[in-house]
Protein backbone atom coordinates (compact mmCIF):
# COMPACT_ATOMS: atom_id res chain seq x y z
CA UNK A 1 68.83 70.54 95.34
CA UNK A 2 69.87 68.79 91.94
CA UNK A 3 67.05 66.44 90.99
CA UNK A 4 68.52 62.86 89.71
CA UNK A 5 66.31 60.09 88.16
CA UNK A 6 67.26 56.28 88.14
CA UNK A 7 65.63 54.06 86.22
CA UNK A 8 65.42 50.46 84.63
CA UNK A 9 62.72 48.12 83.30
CA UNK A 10 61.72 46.64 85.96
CA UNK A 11 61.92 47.21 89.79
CA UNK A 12 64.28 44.15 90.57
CA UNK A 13 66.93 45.54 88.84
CA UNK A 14 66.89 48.64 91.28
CA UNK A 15 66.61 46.04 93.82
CA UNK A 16 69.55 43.77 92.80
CA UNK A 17 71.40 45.35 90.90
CA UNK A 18 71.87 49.14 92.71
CA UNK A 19 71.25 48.59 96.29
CA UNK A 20 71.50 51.27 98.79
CA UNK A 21 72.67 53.67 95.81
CA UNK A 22 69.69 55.58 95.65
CA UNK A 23 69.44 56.22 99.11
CA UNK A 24 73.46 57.13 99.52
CA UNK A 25 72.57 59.98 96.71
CA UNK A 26 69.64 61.36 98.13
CA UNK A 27 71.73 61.75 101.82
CA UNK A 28 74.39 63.74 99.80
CA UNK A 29 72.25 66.51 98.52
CA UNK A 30 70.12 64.83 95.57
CA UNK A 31 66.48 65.01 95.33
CA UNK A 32 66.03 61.54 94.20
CA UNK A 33 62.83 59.82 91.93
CA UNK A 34 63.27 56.03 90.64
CA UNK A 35 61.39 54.54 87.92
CA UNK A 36 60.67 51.20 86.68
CA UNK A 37 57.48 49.22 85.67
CA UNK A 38 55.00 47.09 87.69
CA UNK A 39 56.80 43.91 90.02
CA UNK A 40 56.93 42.72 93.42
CA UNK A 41 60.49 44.12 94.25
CA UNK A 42 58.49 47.76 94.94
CA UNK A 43 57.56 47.38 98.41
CA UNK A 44 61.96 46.05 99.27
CA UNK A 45 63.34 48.84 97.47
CA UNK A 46 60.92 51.47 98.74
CA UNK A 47 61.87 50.58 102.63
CA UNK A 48 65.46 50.54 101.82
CA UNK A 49 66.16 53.59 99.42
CA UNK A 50 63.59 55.83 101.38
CA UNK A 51 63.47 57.71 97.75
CA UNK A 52 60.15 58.69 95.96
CA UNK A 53 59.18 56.89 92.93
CA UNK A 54 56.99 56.80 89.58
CA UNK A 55 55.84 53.56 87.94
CA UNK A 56 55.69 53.56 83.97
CA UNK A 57 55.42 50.25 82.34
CA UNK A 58 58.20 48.92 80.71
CA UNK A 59 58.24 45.40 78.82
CA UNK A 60 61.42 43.90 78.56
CA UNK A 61 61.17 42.43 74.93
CA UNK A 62 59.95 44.03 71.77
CA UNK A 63 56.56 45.44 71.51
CA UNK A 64 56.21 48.39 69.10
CA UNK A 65 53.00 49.40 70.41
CA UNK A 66 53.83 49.28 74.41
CA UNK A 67 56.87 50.43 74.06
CA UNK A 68 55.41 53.57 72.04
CA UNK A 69 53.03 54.43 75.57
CA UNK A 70 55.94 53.80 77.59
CA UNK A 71 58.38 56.61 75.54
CA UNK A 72 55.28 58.94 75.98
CA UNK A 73 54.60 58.98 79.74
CA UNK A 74 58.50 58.64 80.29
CA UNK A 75 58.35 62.33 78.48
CA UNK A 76 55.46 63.59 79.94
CA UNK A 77 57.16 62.75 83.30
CA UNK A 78 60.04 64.16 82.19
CA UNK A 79 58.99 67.58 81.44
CA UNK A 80 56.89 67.50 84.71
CA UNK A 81 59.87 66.90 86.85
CA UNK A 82 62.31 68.75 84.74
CA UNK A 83 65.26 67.16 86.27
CA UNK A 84 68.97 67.92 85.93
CA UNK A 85 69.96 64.18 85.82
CA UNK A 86 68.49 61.04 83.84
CA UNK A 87 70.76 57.88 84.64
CA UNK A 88 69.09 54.66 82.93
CA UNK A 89 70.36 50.69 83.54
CA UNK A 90 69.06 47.74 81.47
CA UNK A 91 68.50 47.84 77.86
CA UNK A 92 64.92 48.68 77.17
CA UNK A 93 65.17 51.37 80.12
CA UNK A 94 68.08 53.21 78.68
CA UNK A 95 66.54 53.27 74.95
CA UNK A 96 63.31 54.57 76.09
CA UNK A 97 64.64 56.97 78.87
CA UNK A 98 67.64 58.12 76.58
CA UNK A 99 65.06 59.24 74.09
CA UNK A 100 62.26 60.59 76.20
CA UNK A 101 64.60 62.82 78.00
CA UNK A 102 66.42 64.08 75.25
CA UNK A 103 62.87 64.99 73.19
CA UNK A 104 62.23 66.60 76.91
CA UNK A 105 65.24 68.74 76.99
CA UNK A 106 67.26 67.09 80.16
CA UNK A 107 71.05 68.25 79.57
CA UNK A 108 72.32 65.72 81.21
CA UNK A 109 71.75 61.76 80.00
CA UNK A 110 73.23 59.27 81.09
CA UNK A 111 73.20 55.13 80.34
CA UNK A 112 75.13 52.63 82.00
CA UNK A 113 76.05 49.30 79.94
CA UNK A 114 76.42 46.31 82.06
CA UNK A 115 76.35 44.13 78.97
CA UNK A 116 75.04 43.65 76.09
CA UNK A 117 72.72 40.82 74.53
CA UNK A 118 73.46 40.86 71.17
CA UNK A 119 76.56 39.40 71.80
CA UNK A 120 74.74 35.80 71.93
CA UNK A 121 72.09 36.78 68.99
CA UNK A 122 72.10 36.28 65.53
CA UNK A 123 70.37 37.14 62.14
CA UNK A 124 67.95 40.09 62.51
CA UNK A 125 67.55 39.65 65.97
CA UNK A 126 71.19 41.05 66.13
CA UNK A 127 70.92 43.53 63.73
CA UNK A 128 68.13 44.99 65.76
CA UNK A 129 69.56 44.92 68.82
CA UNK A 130 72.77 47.14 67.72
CA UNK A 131 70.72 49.04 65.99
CA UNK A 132 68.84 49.65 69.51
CA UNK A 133 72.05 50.08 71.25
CA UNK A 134 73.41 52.54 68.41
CA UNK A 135 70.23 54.18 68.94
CA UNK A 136 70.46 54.81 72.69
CA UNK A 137 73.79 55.98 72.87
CA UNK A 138 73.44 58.31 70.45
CA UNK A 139 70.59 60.06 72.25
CA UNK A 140 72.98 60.02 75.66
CA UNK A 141 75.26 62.39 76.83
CA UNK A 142 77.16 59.93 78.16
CA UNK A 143 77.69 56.09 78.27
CA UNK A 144 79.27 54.31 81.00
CA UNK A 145 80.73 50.76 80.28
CA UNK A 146 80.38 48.95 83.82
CA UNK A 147 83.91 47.61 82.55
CA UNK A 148 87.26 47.98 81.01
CA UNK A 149 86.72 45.28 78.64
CA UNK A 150 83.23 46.19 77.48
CA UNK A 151 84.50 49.82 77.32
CA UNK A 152 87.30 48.13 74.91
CA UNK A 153 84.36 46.37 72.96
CA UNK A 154 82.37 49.13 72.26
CA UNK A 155 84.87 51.16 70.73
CA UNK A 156 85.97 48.20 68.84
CA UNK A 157 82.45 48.01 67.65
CA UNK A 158 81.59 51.75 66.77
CA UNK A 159 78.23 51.34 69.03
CA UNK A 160 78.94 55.01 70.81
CA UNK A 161 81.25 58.00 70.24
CA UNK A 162 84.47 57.68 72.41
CA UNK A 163 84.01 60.99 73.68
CA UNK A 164 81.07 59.93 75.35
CA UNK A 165 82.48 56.36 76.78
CA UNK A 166 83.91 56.28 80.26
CA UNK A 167 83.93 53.70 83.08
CA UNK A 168 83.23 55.42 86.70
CA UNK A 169 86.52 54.82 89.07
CA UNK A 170 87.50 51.01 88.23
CA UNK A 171 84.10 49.83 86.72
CA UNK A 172 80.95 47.79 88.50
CA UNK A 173 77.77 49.33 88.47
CA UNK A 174 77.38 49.00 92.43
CA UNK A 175 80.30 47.41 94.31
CA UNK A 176 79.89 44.83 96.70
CA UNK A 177 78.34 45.29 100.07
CA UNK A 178 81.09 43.68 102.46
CA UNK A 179 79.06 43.96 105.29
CA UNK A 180 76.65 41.39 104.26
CA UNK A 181 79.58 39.00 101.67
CA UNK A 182 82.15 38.59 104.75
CA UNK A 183 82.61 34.29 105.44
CA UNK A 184 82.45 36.32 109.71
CA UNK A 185 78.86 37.66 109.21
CA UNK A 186 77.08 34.47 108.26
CA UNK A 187 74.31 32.71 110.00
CA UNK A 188 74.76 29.36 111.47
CA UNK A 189 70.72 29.01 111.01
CA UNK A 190 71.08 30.25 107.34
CA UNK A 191 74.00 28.25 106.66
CA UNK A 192 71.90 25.43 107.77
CA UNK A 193 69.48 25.72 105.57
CA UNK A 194 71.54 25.76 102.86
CA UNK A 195 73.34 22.80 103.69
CA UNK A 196 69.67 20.90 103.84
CA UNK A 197 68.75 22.58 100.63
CA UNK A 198 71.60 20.34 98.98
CA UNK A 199 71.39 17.54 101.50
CA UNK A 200 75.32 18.08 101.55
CA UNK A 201 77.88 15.71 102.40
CA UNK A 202 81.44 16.43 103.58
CA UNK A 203 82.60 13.35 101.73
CA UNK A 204 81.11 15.26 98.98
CA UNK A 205 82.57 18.40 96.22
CA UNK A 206 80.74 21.00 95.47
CA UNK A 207 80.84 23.08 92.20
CA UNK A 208 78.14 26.16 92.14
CA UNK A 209 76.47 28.16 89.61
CA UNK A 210 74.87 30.92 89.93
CA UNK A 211 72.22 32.92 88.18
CA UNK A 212 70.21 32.93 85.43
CA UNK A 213 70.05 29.11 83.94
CA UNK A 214 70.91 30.25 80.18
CA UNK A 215 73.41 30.48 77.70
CA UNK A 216 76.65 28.78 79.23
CA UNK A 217 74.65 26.30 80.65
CA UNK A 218 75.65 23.31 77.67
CA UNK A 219 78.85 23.69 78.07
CA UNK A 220 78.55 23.76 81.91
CA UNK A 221 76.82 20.58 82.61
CA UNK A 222 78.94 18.37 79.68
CA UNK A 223 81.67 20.03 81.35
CA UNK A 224 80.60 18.54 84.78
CA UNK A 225 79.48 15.00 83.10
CA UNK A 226 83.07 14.39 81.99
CA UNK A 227 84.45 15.71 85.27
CA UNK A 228 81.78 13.36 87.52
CA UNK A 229 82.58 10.55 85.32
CA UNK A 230 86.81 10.81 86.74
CA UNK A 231 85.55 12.12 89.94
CA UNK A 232 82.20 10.50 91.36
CA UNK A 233 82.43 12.32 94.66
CA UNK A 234 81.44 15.90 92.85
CA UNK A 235 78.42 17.20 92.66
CA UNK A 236 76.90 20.71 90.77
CA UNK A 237 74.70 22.68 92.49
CA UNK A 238 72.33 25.45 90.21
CA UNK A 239 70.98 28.68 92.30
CA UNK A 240 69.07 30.25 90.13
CA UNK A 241 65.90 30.32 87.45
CA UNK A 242 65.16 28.75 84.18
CA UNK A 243 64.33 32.43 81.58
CA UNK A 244 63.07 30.34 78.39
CA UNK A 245 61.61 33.36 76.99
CA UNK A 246 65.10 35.09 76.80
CA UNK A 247 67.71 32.25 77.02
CA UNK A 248 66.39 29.26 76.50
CA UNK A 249 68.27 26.36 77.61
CA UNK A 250 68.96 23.25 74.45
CA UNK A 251 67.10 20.37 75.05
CA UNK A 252 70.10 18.24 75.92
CA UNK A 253 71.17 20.25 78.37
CA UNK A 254 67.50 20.41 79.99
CA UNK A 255 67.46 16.81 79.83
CA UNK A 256 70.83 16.19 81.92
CA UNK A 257 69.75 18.67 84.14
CA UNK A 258 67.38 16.43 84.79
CA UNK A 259 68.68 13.14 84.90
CA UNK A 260 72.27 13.14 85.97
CA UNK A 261 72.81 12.15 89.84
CA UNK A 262 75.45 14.38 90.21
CA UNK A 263 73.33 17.87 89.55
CA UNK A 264 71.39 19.38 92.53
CA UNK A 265 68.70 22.22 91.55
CA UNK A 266 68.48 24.58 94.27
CA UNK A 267 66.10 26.61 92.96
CA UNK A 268 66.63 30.79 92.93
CA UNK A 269 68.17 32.35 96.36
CA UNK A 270 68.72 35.54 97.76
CA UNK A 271 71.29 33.95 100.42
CA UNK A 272 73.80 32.89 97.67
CA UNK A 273 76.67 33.67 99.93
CA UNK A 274 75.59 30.70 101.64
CA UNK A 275 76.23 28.40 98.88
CA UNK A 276 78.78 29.63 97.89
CA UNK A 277 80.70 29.35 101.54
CA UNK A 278 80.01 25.42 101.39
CA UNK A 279 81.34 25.12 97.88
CA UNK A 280 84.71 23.95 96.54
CA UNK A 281 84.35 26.63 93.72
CA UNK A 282 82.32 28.62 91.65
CA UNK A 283 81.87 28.18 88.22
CA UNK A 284 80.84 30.47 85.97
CA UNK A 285 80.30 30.25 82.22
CA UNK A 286 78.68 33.14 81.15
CA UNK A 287 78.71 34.38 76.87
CA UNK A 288 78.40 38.08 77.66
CA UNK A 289 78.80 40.20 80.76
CA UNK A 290 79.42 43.82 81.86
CA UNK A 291 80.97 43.40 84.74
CA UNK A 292 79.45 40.53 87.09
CA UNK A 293 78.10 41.05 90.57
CA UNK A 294 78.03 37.10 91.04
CA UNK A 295 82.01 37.60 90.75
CA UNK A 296 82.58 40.02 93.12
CA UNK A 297 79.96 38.23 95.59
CA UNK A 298 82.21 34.45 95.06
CA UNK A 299 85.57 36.86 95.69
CA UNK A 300 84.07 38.13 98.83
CA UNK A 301 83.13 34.83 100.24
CA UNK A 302 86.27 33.33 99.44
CA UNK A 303 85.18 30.82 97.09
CA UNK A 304 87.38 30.05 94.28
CA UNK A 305 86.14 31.16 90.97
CA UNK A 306 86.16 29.20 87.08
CA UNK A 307 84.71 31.19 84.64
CA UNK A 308 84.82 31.98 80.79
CA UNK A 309 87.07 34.85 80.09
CA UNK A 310 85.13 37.13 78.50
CA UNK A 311 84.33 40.49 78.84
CA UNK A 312 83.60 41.84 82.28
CA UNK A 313 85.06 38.43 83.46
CA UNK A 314 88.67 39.32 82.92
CA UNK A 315 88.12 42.59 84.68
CA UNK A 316 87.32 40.47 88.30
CA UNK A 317 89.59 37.43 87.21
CA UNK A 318 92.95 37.38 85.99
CA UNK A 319 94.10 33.39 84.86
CA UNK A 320 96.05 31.91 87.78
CA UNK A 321 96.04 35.04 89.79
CA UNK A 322 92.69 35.57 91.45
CA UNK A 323 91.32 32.48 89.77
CA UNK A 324 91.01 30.45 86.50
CA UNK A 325 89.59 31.37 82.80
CA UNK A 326 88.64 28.87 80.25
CA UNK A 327 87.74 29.34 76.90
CA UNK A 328 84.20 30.88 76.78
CA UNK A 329 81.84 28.17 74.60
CA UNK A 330 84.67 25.50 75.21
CA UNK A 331 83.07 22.42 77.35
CA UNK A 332 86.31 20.18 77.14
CA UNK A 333 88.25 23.55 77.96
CA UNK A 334 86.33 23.70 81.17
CA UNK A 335 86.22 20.38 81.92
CA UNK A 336 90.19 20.44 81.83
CA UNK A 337 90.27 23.12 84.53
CA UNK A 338 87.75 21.99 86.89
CA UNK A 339 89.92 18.88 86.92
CA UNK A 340 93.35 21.31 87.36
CA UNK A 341 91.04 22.97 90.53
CA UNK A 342 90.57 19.70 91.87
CA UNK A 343 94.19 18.65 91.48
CA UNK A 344 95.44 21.80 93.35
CA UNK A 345 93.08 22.43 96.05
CA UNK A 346 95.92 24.75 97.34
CA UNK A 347 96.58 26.69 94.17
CA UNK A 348 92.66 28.30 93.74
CA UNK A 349 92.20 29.17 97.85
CA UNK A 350 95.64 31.54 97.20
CA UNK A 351 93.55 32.92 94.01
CA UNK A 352 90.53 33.35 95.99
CA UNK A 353 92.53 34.91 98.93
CA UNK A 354 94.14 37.19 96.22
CA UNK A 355 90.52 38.27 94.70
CA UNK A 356 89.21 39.04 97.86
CA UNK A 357 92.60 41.25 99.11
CA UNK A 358 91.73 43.15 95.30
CA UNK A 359 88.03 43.30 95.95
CA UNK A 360 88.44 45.05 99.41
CA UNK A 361 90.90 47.54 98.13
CA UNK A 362 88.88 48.80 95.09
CA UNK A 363 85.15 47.29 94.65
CA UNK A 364 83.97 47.74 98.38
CA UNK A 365 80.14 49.82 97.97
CA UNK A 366 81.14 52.37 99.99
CA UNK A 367 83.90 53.40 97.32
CA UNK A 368 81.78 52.79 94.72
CA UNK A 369 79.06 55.33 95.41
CA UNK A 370 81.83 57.63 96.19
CA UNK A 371 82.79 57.85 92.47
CA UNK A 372 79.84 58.30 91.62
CA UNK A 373 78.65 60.86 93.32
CA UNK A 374 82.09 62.90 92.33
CA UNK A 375 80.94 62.63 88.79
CA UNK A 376 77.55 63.52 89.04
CA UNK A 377 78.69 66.73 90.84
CA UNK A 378 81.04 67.57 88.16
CA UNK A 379 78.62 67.00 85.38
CA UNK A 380 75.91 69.55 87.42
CA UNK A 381 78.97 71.95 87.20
């Protein structure tokens, strides 16, 4: 039985970001062993993936000395286990792991980018972070672009050999579970809830963002002051969490996050299909992505999507087909086609209906897993 390792910084990713993959690999003939650091997500992944596991501390910025530790029991466990597999996620994981296993021997390394930060960094902090991602690709066997359009980047960018580079069947990392983002399988107590959360109003519009409150964020709430000011009747709802050690959001943006009438904090949520069911559309104004799971979640629900067209964007979205790109950075840009969405209700439900028709056909988890699995097997051969 092939032995396969996952692994990312920290347990949530495993948890959010590669659902029910572990387990799907483990009932098609692999002996399975995830890794990640310390975190509460353990005990949710552990009773869904039914797969053994090995913590190792990870810290998600830089810290020489840690990280050090961490590349030394990531090889010691590596040479214990001797597996035929290494497949990292996240950006410290994949350095560390990349390196550990190749000082340990493993034929077979693999890193998946689902983004990449330095694409909103500057000075030395950018320098170092190419220099990091230069770093782990060159100790991978192969590096898979969770995207077309980041594939397309890093080539453009010399940050890994092209021989190496390839995106599994039509890119995502994990696919979308359809079972659970399907507008038939909701719960009217759930969808309650939600609707109490926001104290909504059918007299009211909703506009939703989710995820990480970060970069995008400026030009998302100016955006929505402009709009609000022509249309009193909308409203912005944020799912998700303030990061200000990673993305910290400008002071004028905290401050009418605070202060404006029309912007409803909801706080994080792991029911964002919810939201996004009551919404008039999602919008999305993201700097860098690989290729976004909050995308393919909005498609399934049927929720019309807005969102900066960017990399891994323009791999879900295509501009007045399955919903609408602005200019990434561009507030007035935005502003202009939240207004257009609002004008032609009709137009961005015939986009949503087309993402979710595309979504179904080639994103659906099932498939997903499928081609991956096919290429482990033909790397083990």
């Amino acid at each position: 039985m092939p032995k396969l390792i996952r692994i990312t910084t920290v347990p949530l990713s495993l948890n959010v970001l590669l659902p029910g993959q572990m387990r799907f690999m483990r009932e098609n003939g692999f002996d399975v062993v995830m890794v990640a650091g310390e975190g509460k997500d353990w005990a949710e992944v552990l009773a869904r993936e039914e797969c053994r596991h090995q913590l190792i501390p990870m810290t998600r910025k830089m810290t020489p000395f840690a990280d050090l530790r961490s590349l030394w029991a990531l090889y010691r466990f590596f040479k214990k286990e001797r597996p035929d597999i290494v497949h990292s996620h996240t950006p410290k994981a994949g350095l560390l792991a990349m390196l550990a296993a190749k000082l340990a021997g493993v034929k077979i390394r693999v890193h998946t980018i689902a983004g990449l930060r330095f694409m909103t960094s500057t000075g030395n902090t950018r320098k170092l972070l190419v220099a990091m991602e230069k770093l782990t690709a060159r100790a991978a066997t192969h590096v898979w672009p969770n995207s077309f359009s980041l594939l397309k980047y890093i080539k453009e960018n010399g940050l890994a050999q092209p021989a190496k580079l390839e995106v599994i069947g039509l890119g995502s990392s994990n696919g979308i579970d359809l079972s659970r983002y399907s507008v038939s399988n909701l719960k009217e107590d759930r969808l309650e809830s939600a609707r109490r959360s926001i104290r909504f109003d059918d007299d009211l519009i909703y506009f939703l963002s989710v995820g990480r409150i970060d970069k995008g964020i400026d030009e998302l709430v100016n955006a929505f002051g402009r709009v609000h000011e022509r249309e009193p009747r909308t409203r912005l709802v944020l799912v998700g969490a303030f990061e200000p050690d990673l993305d910290p959001v400008s002071r004028e943006a905290m401050e009418i996050i605070m202060t404006h009438p029309g912007i409803i904090q909801a706080g994080w949520s792991d029911a964002v299909e919810y939201y996004m069911h009551i919404s008039f559309a999602l919008v999305h104004p993201s700097h860098r992505e690989g290729f976004p799971n909050v995308l393919l979640q909005a498609g399934a629900m049927l929720c019309p999507i807005i969102c900066s067209g960017i990399e891994g964007n323009v791999d879900v979205v295509s501009d007045a087909e399955t919903g609408i790109l602005f200019e990434v950075k561009n507030a007035a840009d935005l502003a202009t086609k939240m207004e257009y969405a609002l004008a032609h209700p009709d137009h961005v439900k015939r986009y949503a209906t087309a993402l979710r028709f595309r979504i179904e056909q080639h994103f659906d988890q099932p498939n997903v897993h499928r081609h991956l699995l096919e290429r482990y097997r033909q790397l083990l051969k």
